[in-house]
C-alpha atoms as a PDB file:
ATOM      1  CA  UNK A   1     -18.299  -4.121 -13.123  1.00  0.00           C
ATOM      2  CA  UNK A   2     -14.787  -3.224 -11.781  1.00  0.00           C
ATOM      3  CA  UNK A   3     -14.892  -0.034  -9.450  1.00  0.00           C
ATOM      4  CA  UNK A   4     -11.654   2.210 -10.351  1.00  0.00           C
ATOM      5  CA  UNK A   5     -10.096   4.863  -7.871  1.00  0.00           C
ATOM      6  CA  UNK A   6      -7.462   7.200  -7.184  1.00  0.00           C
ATOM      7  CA  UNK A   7      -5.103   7.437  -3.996  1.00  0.00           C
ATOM      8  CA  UNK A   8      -3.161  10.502  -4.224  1.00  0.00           C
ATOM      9  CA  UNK A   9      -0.378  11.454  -1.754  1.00  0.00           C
ATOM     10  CA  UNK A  10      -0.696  14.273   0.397  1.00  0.00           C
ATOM     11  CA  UNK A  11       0.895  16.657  -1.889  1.00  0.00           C
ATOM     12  CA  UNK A  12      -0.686  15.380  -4.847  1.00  0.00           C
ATOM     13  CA  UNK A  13       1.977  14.830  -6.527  1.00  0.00           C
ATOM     14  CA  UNK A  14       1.721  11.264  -6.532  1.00  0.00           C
ATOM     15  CA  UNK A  15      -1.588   9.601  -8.133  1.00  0.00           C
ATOM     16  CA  UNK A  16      -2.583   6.038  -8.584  1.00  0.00           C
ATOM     17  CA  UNK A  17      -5.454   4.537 -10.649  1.00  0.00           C
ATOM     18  CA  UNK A  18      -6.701   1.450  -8.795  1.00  0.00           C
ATOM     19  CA  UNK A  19      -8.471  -1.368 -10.827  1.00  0.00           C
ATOM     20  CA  UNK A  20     -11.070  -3.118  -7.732  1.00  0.00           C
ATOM     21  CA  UNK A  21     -12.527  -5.971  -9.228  1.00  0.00           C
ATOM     22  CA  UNK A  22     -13.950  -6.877  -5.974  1.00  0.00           C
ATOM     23  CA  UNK A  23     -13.738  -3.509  -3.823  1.00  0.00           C
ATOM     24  CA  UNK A  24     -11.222  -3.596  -1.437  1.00  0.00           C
ATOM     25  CA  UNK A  25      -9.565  -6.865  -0.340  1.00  0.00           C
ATOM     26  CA  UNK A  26      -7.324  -8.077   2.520  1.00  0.00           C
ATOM     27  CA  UNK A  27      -7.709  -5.221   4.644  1.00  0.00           C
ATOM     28  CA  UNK A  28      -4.891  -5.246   7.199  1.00  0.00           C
ATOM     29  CA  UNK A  29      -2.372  -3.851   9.414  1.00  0.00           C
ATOM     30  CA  UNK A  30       1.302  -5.307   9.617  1.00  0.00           C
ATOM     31  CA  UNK A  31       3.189  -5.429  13.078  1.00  0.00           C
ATOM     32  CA  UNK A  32       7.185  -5.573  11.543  1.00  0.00           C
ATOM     33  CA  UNK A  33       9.146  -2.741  11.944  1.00  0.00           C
ATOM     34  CA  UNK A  34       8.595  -1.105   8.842  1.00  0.00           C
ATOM     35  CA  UNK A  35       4.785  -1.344   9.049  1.00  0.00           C
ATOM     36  CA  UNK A  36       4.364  -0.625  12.761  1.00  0.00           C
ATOM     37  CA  UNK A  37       5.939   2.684  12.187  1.00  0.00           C
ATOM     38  CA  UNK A  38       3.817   3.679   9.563  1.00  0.00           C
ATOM     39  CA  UNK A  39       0.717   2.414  11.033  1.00  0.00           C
ATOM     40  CA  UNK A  40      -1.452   2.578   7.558  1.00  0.00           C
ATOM     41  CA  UNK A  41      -4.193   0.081   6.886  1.00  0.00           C
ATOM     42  CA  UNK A  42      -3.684  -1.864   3.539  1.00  0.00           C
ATOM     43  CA  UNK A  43      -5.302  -3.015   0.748  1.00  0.00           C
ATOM     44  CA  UNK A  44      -4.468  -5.263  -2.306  1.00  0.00           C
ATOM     45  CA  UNK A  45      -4.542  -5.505  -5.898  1.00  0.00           C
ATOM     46  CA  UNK A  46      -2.842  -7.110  -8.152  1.00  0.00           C
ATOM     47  CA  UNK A  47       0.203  -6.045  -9.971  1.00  0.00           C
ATOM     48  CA  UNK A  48      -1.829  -5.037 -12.951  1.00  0.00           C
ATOM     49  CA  UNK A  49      -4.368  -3.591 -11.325  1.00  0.00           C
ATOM     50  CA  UNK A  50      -2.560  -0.391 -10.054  1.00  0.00           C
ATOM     51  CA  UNK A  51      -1.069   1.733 -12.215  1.00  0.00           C
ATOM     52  CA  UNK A  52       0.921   4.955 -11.268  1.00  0.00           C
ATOM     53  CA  UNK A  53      -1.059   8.257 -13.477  1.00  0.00           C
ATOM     54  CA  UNK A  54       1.055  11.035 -12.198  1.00  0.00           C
ATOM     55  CA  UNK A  55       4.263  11.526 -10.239  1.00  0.00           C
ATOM     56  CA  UNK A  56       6.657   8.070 -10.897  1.00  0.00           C
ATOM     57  CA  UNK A  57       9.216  10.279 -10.868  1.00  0.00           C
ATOM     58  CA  UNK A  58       8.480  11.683  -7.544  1.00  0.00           C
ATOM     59  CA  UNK A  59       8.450   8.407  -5.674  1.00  0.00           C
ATOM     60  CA  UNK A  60      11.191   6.580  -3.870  1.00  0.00           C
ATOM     61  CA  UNK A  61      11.569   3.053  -2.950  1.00  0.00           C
ATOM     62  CA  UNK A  62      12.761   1.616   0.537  1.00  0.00           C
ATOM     63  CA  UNK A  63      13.778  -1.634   0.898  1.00  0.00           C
ATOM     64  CA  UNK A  64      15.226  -3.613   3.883  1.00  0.00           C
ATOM     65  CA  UNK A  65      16.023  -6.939   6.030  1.00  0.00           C
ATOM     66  CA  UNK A  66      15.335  -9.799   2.536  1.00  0.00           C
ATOM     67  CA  UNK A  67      14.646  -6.634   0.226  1.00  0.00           C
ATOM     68  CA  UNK A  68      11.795  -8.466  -1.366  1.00  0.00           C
ATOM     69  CA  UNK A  69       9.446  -5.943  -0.484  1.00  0.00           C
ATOM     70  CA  UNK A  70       9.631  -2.836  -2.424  1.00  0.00           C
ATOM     71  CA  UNK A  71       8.071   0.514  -0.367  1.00  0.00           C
ATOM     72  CA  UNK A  72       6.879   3.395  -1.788  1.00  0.00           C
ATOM     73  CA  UNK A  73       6.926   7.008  -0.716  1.00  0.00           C
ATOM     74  CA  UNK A  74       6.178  10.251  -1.949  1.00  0.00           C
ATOM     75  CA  UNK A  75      10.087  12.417  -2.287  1.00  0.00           C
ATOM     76  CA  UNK A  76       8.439  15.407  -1.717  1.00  0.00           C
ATOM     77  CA  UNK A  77       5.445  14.869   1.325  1.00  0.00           C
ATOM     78  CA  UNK A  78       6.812  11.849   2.390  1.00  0.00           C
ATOM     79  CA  UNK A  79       3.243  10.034   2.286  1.00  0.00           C
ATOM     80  CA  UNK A  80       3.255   5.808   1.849  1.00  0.00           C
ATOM     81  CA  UNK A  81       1.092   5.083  -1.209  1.00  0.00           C
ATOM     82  CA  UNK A  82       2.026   1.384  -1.622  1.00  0.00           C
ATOM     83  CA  UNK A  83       4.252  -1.711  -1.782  1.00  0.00           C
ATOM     84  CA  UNK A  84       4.804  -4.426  -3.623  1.00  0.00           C
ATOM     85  CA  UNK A  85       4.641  -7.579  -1.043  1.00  0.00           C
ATOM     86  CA  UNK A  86       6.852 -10.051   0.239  1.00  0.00           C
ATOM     87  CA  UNK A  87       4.371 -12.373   0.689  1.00  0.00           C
ATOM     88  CA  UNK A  88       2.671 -11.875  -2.764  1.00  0.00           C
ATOM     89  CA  UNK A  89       4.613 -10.811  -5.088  1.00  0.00           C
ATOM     90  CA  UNK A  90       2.298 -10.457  -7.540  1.00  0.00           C
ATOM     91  CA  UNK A  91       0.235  -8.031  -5.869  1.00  0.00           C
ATOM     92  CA  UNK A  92       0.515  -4.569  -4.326  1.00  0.00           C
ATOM     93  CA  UNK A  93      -0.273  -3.511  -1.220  1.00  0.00           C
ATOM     94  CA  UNK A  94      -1.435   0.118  -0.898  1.00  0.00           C
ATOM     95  CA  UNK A  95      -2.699   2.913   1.507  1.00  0.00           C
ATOM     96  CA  UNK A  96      -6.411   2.981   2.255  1.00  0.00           C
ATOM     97  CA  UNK A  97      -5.687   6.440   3.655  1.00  0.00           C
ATOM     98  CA  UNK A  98      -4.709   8.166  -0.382  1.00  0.00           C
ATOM     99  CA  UNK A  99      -8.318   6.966  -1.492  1.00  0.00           C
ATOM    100  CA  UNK A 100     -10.597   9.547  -2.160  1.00  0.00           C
ATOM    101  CA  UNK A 101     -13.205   9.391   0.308  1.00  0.00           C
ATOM    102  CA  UNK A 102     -12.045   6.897   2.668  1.00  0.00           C
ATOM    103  CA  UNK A 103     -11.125   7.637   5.871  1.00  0.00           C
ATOM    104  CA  UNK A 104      -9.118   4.424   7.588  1.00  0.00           C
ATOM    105  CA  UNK A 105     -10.269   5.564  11.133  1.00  0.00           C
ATOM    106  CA  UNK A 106     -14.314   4.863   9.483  1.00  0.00           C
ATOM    107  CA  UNK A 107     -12.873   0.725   9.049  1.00  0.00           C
ATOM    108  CA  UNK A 108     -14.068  -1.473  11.860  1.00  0.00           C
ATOM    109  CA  UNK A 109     -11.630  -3.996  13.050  1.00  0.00           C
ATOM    110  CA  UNK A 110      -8.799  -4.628  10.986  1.00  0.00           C
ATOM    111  CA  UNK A 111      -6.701  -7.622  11.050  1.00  0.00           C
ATOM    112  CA  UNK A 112      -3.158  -7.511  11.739  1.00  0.00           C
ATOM    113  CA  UNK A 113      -0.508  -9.870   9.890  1.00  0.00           C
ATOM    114  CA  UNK A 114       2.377 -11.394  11.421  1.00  0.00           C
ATOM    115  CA  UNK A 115       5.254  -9.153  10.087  1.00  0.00           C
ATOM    116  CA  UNK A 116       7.676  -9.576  12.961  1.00  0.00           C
ATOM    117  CA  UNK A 117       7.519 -13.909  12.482  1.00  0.00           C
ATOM    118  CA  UNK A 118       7.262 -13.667   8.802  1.00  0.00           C
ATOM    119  CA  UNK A 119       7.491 -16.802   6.898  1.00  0.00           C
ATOM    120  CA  UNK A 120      10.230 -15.639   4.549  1.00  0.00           C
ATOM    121  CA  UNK A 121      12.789 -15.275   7.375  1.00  0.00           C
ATOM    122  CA  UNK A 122      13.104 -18.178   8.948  1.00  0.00           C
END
């Protein structure tokens, strides 16, 4: 049975469906600059597997350094609510901290990735 969710930006105007197949996967922080700033604990899914419900229109996408990765913010609360990776690019990374009834801080341990010495840039 595949579990489906919503992540919502803080101002709700943003709202993502989430397909989990396998609840969440590849839980982790990121240490490059982008990531280290924003400090959110990820997810992923696939590219199918998310699909925006409410609010494309609202969101903006940041780039920067290879501009593989695609970031994406709320215009008007400025929350993170996903990305699609580098790394993957068939999957999207997104912001355990929109999902309903999660709260990142409850997450044990979470492995970080090696943003900073990322494959893609050397």
């Amino acid at each position: 049975m595949k579990k489906i969710v919503r992540a919502i930006c803080h101002c709700s105007a943003v709202e993502l469906e989430l397909t989990l197949p396998n609840g969440l996967e590849k839980l982790r922080r990121c240490n490059c600059s982008m990531c280290s700033r924003r400090n959110a604990v990820v997810a992923s899914v696939t590219l199918e597997n998310l699909k925006i419900i409410k609010g494309a229109g609202a969101l903006k996408t940041y780039t920067f350094n290879t501009h593989a990765a695609k970031h994406y913010f709320c215009s008007n609360c400025g929350i993170y609510t996903h990305h699609q990776r580098r790394s993957s690019p068939n999957e999207y990374g997104f912001n355990i901290g929109c999902l309903e009834g999660v709260n990142p801080f409850d997450i044990g341990d979470v492995v970080t990735n090696d943003g900073v010495n990322h494959p893609a840039d050397r």
